[in-house]
Protein backbone atom coordinates (compact mmCIF):
# COMPACT_ATOMS: atom_id res chain seq x y z
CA UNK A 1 12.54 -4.60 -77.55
CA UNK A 2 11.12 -8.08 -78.49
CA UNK A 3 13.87 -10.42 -80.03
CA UNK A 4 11.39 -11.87 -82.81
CA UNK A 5 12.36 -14.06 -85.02
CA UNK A 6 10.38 -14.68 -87.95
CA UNK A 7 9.04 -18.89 -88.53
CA UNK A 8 8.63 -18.78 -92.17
CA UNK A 9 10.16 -22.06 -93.33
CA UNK A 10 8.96 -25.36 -91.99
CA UNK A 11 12.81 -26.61 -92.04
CA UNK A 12 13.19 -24.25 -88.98
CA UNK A 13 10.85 -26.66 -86.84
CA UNK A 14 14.24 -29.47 -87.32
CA UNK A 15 16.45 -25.89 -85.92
CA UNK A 16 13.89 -25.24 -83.13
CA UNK A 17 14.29 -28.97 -81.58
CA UNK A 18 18.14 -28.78 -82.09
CA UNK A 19 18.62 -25.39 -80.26
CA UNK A 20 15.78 -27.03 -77.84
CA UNK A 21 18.47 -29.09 -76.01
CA UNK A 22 20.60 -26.38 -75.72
CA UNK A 23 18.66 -23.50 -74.01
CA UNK A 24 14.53 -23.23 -74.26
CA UNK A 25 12.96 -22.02 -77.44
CA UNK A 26 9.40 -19.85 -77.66
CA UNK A 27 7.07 -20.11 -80.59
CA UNK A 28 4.03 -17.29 -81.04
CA UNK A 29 1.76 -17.92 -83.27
CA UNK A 30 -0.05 -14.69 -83.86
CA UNK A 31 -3.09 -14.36 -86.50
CA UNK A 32 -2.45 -10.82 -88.02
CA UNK A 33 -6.73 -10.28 -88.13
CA UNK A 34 -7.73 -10.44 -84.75
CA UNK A 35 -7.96 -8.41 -81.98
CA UNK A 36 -7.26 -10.97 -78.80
CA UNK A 37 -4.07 -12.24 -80.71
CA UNK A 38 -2.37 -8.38 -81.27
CA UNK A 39 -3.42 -8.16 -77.42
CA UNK A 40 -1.57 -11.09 -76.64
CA UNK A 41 1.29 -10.00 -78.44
CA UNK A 42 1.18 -6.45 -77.27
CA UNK A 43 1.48 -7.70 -73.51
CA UNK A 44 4.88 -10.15 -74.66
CA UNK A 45 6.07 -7.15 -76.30
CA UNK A 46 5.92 -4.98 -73.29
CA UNK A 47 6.38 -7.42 -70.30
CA UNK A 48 9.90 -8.97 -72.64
CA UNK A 49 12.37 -7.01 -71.08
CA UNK A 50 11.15 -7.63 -67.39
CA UNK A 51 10.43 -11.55 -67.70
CA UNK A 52 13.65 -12.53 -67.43
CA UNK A 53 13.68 -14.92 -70.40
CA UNK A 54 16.80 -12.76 -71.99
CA UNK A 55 18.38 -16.25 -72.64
CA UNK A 56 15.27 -17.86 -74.50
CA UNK A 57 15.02 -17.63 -78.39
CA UNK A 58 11.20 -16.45 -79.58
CA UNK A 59 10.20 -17.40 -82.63
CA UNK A 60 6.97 -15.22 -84.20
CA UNK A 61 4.82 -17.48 -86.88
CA UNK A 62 2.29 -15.22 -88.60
CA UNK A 63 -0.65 -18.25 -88.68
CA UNK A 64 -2.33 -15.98 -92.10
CA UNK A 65 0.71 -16.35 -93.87
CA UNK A 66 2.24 -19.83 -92.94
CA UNK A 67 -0.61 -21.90 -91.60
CA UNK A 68 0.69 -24.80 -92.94
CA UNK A 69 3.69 -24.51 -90.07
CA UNK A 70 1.32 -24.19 -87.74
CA UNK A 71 -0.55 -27.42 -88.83
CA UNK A 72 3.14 -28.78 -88.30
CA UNK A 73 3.62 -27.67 -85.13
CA UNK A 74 0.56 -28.89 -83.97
CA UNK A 75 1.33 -32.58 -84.98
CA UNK A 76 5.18 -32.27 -83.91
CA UNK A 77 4.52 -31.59 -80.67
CA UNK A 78 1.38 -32.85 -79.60
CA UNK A 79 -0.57 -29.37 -79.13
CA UNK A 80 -3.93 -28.56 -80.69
CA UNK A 81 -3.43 -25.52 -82.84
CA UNK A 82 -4.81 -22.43 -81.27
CA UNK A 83 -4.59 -18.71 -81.80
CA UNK A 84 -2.72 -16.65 -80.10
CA UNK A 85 -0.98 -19.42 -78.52
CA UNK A 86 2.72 -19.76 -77.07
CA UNK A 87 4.49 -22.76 -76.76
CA UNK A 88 7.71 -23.66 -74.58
CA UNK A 89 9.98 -26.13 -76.76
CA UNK A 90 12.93 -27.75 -74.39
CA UNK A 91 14.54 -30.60 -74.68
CA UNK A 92 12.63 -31.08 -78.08
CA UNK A 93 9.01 -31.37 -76.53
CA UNK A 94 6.30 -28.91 -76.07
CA UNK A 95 6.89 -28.50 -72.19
CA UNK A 96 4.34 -25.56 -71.57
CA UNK A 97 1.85 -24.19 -74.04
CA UNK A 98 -0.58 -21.35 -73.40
CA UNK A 99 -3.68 -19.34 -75.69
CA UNK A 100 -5.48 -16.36 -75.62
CA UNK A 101 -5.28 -13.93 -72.37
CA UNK A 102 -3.65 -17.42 -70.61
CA UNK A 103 -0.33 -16.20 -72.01
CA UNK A 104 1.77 -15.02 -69.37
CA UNK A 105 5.38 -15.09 -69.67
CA UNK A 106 6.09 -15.32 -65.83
CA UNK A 107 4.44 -18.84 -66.15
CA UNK A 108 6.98 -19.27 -68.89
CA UNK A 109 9.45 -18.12 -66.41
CA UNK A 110 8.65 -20.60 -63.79
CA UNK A 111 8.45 -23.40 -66.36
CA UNK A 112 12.04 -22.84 -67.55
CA UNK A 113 13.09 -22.43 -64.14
């Protein structure tokens, strides 16, 4: 099962750098209308257990609900906003951001190392 936890409160961005230094943080932002972006969650979901990321915090931002975060995000860390898109925060910078079908979490693997 997919440890999700829900971005709903920009204040959690300030938590997401802190626990940054401490062990690397994911951030999905998934738009609830469209096809590619379930897809892209769908593969997380089922490749989670196997990817070896067990230690690694992921955050889910649902883009329809909270756009504003993701307009925060965007500007925080230096990524353009994009949907689906998953981002690799360590060491309180965006170290590894992927969209679309280019998510793969064994490229998040080999970025954390």
């Amino acid at each position: 099962m997919t440890p999700w936890q829900p971005l709903t409160q920009p204040e959690q961005l300030q938590e997401i750098v802190r626990e940054s230094h401490e062990q690397p943080v994911l951030i999905f932002k998934h738009s609830t209308s469209c096809s590619i972006s379930a897809a892209a969650k769908g593969k997380i979901e089922r490749q989670w257990a196997d990817a070896g990321l067990a230690d690694t915090k992921l955050y889910y931002l649902d883009l329809l609900r909270f756009r504003p975060i993701s307009s925060e995000i965007a500007q925080q860390f230096g990524v353009q906003h994009e949907s689906p898109q998953l981002l690799l925060i360590r060491d309180g910078e965006c170290q590894y951001n992927a969209s679309h079908m280019g998510i793969r979490l064994s490229d998040v693997k080999n970025a954390v190392g």
